[in-house]
N, C-alpha and C. Protein backbone atom coordinates (compact mmCIF):
# COMPACT_ATOMS: atom_id res chain seq x y z
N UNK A 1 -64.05 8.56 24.62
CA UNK A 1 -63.97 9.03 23.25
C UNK A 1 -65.39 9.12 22.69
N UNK A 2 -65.49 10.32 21.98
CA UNK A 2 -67.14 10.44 21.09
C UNK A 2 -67.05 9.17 20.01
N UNK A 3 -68.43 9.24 20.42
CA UNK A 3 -68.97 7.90 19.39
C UNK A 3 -68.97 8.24 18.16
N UNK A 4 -68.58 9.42 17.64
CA UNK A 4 -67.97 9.72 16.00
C UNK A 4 -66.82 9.49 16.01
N UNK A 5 -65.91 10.19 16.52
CA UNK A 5 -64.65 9.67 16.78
C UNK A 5 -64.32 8.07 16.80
N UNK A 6 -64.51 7.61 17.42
CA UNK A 6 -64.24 5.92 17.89
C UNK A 6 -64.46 5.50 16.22
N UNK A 7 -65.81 5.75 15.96
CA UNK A 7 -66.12 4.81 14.63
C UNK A 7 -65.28 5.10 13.88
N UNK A 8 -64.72 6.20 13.66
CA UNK A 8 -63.78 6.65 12.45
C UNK A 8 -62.29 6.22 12.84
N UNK A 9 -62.18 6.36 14.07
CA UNK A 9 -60.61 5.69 14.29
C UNK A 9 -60.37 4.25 14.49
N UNK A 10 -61.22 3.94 14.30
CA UNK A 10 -61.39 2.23 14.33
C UNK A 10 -61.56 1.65 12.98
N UNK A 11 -61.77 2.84 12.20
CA UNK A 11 -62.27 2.11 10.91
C UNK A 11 -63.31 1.35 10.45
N UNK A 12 -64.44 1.77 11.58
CA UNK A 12 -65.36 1.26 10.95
C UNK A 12 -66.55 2.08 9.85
N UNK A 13 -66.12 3.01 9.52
CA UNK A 13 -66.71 4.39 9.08
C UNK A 13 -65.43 4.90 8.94
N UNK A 14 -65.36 5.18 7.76
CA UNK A 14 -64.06 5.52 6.52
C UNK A 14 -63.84 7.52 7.20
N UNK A 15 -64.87 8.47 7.06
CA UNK A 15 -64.54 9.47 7.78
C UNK A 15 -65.41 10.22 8.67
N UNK A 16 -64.82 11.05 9.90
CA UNK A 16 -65.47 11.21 10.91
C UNK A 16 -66.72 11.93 10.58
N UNK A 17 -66.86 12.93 9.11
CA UNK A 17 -67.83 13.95 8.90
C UNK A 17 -69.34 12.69 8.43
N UNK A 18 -68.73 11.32 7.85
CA UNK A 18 -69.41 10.39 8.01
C UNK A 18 -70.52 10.20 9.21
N UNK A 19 -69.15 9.50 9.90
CA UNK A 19 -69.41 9.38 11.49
C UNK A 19 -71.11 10.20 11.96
N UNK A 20 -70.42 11.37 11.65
CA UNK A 20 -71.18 12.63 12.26
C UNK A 20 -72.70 12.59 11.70
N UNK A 21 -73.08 12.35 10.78
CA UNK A 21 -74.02 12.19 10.12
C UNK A 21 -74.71 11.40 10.55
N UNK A 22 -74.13 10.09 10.40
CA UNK A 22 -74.82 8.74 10.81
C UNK A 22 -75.52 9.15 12.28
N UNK A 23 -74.84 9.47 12.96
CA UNK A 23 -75.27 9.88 13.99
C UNK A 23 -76.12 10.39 14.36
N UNK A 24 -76.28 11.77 13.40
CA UNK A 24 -77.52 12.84 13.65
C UNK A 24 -78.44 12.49 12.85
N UNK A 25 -78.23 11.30 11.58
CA UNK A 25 -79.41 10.94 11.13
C UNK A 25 -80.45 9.64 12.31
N UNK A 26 -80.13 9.30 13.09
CA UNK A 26 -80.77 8.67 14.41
C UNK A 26 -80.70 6.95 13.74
N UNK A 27 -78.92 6.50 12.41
CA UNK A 27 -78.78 5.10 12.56
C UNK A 27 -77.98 4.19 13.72
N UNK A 28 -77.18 5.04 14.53
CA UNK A 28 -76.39 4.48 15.68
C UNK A 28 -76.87 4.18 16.89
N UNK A 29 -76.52 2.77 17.47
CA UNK A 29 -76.86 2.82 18.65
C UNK A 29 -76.21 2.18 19.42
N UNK A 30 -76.16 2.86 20.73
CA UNK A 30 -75.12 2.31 21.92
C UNK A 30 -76.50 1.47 22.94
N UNK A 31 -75.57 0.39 23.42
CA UNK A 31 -76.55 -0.01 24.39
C UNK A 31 -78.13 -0.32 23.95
N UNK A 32 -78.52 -0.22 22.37
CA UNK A 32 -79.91 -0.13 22.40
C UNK A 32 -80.87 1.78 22.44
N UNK A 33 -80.04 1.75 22.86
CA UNK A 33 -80.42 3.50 22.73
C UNK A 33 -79.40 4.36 21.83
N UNK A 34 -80.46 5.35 20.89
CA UNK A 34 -79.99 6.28 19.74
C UNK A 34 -79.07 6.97 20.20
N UNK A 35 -78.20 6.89 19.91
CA UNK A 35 -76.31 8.10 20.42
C UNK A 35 -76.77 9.13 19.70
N UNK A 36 -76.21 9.73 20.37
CA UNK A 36 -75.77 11.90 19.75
C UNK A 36 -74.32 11.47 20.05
N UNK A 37 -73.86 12.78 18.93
CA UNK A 37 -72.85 12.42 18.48
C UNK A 37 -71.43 12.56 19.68
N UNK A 38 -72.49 13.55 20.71
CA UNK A 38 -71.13 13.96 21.63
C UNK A 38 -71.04 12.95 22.62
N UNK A 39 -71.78 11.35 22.89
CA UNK A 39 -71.53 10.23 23.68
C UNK A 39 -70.67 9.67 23.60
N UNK A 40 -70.19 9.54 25.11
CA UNK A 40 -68.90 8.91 25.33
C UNK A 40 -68.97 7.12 24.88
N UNK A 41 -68.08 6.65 24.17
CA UNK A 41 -68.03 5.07 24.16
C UNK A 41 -66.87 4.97 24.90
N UNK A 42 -67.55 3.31 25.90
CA UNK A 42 -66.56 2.70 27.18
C UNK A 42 -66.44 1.28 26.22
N UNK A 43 -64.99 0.79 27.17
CA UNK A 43 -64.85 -0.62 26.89
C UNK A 43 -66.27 -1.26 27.27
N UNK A 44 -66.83 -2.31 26.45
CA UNK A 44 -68.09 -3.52 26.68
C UNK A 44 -69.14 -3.05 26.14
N UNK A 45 -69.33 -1.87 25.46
CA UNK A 45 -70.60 -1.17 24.85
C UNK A 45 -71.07 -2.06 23.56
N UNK A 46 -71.72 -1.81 23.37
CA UNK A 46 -72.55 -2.72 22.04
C UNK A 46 -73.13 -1.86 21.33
N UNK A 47 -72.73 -1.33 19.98
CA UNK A 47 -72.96 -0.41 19.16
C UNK A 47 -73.99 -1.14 18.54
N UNK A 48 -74.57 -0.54 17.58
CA UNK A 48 -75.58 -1.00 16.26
C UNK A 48 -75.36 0.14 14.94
N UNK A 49 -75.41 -0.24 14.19
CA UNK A 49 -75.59 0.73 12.91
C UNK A 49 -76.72 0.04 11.96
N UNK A 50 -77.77 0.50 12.05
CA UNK A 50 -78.61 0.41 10.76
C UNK A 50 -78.92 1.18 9.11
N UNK A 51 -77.82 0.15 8.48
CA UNK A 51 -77.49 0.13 7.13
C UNK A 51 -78.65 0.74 6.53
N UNK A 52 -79.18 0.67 5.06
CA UNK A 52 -80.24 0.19 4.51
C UNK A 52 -80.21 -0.80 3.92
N UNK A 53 -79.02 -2.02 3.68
CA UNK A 53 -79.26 -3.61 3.21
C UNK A 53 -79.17 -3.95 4.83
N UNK A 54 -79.01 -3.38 5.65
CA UNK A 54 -79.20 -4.37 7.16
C UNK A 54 -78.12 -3.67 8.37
N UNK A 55 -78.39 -4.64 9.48
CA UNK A 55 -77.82 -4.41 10.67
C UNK A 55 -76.53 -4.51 10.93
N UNK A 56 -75.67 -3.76 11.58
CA UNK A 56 -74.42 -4.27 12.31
C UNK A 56 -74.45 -4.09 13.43
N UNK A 57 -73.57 -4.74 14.25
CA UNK A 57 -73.44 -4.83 15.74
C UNK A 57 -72.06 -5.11 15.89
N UNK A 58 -71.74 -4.22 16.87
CA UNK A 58 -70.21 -4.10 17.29
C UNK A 58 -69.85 -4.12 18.42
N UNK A 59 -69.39 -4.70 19.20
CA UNK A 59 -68.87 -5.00 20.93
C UNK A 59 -67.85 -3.86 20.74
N UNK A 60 -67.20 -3.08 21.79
CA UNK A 60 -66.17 -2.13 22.00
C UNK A 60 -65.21 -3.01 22.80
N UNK A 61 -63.99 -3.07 22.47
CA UNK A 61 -62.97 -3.68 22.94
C UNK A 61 -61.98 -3.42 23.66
N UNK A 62 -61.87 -1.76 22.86
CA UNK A 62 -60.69 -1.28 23.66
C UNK A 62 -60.57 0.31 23.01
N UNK A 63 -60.42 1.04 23.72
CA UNK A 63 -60.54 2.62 22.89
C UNK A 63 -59.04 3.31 22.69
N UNK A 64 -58.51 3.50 21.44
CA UNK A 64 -57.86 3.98 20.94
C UNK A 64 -57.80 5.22 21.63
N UNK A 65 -55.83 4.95 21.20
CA UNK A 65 -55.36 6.75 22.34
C UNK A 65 -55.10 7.25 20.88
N UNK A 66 -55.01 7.29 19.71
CA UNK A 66 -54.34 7.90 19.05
C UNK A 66 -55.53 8.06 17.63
N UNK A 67 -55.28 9.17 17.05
CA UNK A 67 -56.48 9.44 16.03
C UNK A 67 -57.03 8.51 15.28
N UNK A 68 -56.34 7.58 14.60
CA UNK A 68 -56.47 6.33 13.68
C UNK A 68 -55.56 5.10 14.21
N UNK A 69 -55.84 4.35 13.93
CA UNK A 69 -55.31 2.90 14.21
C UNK A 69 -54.71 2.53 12.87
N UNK A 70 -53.62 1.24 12.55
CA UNK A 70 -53.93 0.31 11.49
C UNK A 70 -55.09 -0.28 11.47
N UNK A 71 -55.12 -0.98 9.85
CA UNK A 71 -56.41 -1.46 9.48
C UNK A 71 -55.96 -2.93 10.31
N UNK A 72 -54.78 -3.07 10.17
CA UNK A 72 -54.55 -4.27 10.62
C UNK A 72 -54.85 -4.95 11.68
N UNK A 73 -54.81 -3.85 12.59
CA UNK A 73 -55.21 -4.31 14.20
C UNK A 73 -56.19 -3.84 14.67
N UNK A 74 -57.24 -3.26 13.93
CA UNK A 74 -58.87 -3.01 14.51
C UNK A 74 -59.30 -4.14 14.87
N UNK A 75 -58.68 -5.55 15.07
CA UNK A 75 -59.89 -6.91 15.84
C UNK A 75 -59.55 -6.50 17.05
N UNK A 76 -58.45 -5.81 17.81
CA UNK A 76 -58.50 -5.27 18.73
C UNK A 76 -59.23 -4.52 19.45
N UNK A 77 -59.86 -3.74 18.55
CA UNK A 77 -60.41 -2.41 18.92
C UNK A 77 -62.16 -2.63 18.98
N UNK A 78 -62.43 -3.86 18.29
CA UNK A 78 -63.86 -4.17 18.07
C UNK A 78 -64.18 -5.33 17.22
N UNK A 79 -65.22 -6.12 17.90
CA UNK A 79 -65.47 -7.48 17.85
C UNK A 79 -66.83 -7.11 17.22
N UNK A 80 -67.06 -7.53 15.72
CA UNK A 80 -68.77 -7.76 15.04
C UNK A 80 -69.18 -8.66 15.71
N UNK A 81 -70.53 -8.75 15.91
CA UNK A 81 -71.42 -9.89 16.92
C UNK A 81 -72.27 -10.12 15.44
């Protein structure tokens, strides 16, 4: 799944045109290295998003088959470090 996609169906990023942005503005990162937006995210990846009040970091858990998830069960889908 694209790393716009994922963030938005996981809920961690409210919508994908979001997503998309973040992306091409060079705040996301997989592995330590800057994602484009068309990168695939695997189970065990380690995202980053740099905010402007600060950092997040996100372990990948498990990739959603279906467009959106509940809010309820995204600890599934991704673990904050």
């Amino acid at each position: 799944m694209r790393i716009d996609k994922w963030l938005s169906s996981v809920n961690v990023i409210k919508r994908r045109t979001i997503a998309s942005d973040m992306v091409k503005s060079g705040v996301v990162y997989i592995n330590g290295l800057k994602a484009k937006a068309s990168k695939n995210v695997s189970i065990g990846d380690k995202i980053t998003i740099e905010y402007l009040k600060g950092t997040k970091n996100y372990e990948v858990l498990q990739i959603p088959k279906t467009k959106t998830i509940p809010k309820s069960k995204k600890d599934e889908y991704f673990k904050e470090i």
